[in-house]
Protein backbone atom coordinates (compact mmCIF):
# COMPACT_ATOMS: atom_id res chain seq x y z
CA UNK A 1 17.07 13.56 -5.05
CA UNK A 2 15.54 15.36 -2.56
CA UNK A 3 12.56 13.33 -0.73
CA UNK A 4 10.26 15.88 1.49
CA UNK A 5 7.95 14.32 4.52
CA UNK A 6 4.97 16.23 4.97
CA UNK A 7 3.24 14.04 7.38
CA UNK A 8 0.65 15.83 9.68
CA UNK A 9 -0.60 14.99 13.00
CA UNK A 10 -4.32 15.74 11.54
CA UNK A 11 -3.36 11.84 9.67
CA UNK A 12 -4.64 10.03 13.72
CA UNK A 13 -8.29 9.85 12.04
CA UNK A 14 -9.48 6.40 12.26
CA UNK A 15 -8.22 5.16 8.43
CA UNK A 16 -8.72 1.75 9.65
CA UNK A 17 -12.15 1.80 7.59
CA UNK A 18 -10.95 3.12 3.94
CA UNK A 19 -11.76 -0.17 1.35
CA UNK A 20 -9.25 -0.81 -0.39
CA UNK A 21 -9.30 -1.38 -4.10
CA UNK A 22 -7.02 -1.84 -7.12
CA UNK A 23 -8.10 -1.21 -10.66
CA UNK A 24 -6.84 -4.02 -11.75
CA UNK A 25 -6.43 -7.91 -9.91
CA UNK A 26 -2.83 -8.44 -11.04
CA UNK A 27 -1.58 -8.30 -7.07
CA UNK A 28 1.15 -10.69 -7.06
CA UNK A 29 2.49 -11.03 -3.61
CA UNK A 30 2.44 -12.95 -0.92
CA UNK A 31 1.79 -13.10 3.05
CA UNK A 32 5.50 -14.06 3.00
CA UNK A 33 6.35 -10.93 0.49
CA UNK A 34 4.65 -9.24 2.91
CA UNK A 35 6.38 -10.26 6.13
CA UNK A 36 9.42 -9.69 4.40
CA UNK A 37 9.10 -6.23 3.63
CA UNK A 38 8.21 -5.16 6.86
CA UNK A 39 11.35 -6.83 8.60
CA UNK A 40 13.62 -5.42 5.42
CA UNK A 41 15.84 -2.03 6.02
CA UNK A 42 15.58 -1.57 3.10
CA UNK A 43 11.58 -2.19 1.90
CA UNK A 44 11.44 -3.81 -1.83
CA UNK A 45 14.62 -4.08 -3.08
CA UNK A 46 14.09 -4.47 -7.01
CA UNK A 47 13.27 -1.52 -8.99
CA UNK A 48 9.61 -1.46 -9.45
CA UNK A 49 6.84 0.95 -10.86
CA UNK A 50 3.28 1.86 -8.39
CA UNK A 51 1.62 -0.62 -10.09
CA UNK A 52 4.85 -3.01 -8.87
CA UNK A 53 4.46 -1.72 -5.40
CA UNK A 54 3.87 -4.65 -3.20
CA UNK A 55 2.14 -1.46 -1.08
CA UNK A 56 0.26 -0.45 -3.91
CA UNK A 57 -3.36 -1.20 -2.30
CA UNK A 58 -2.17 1.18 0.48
CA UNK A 59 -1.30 4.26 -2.14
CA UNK A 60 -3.14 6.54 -4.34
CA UNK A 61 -2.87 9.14 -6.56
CA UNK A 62 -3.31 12.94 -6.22
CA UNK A 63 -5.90 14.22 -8.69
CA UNK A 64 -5.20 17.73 -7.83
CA UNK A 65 -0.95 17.97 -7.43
CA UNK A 66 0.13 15.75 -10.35
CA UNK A 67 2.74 13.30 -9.56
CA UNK A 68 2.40 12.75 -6.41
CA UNK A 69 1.28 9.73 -3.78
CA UNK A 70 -0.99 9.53 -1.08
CA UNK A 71 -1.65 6.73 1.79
CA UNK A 72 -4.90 5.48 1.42
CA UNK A 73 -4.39 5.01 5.48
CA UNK A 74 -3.37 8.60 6.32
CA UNK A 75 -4.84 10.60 3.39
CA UNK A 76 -2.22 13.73 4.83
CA UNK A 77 0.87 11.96 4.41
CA UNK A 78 1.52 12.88 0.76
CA UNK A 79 5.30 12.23 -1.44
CA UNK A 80 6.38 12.85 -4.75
CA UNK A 81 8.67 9.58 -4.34
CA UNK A 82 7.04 5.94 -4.20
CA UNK A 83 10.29 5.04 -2.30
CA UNK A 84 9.19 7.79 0.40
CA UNK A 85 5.59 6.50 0.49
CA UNK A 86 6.73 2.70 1.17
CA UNK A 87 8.98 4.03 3.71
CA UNK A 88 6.28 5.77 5.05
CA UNK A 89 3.81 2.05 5.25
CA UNK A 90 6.82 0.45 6.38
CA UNK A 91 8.24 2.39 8.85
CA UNK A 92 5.02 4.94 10.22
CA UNK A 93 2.81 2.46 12.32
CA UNK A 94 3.92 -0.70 10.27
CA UNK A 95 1.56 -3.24 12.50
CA UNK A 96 -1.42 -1.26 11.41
CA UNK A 97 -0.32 -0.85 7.62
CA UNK A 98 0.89 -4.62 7.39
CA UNK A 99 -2.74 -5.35 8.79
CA UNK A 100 -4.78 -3.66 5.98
CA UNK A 101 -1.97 -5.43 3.06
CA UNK A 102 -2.75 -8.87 4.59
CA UNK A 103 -6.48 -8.05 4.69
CA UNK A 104 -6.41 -7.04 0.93
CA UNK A 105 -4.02 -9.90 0.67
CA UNK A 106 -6.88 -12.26 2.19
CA UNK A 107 -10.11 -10.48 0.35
CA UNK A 108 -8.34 -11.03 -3.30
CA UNK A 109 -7.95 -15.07 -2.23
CA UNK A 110 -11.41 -15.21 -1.43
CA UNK A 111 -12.18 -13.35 -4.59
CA UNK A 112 -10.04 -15.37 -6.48
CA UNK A 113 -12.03 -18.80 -5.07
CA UNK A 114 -15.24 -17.17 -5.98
CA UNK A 115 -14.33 -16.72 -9.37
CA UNK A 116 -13.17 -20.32 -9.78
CA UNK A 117 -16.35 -22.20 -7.72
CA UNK A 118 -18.31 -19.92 -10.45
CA UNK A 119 -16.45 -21.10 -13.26
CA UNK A 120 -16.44 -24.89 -12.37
């Protein structure tokens, strides 16, 4: 398969402020999940959908060019492969992509204690 980068320079806006959000609260990985992608060669090695992705907060979806992906981070940096976009969080500026994961990582824990004070 062919995999096409069409990262832009016009992607050095200050992302560092998108929200991130999932539709759903079914993220399943960890801070050590996380660590270990970012030191892999090789990113996540099982075979796994978007909503798999253990960068799935980071990536969206084009509603105007069906198909493909977007960083959330770098709205420019589009793919058609979720392989290229996780190459793209891990490899393109990984400190500041790994940052915003952990952050998610840490909002849906706090979240998640909310929920169960609430419930007690």
């Amino acid at each position: 398969m062919n995999k096409k980068n069409v990262e832009s320079p016009a992607n050095k806006a200050d992302a560092d402020t998108i929200s991130l959000s999932l539709s759903s609260k079914n993220y399943r990985y960890t801070k050590e999940d996380i660590d270990n992608f970012f030191t892999s060669d090789n990113g996540q090695k099982e075979e796994h959908t978007l909503e798999e992705s253990i960068c799935r907060p980071l990536i969206g979806k084009q509603s105007f060019k069906p198909f493909f992906l977007y960083c959330k981070m770098c709205p420019k940096v589009e793919f058609l492969y979720l392989e290229s976009m996780e190459d793209h969080i891990r490899l393109k500026d990984p400190e500041r992509h790994k940052i915003k994961l952990l952050e998610f990582l840490d909002n849906e824990e706090k979240e998640g204690k909310k929920v169960t004070k609430s419930n007690d």
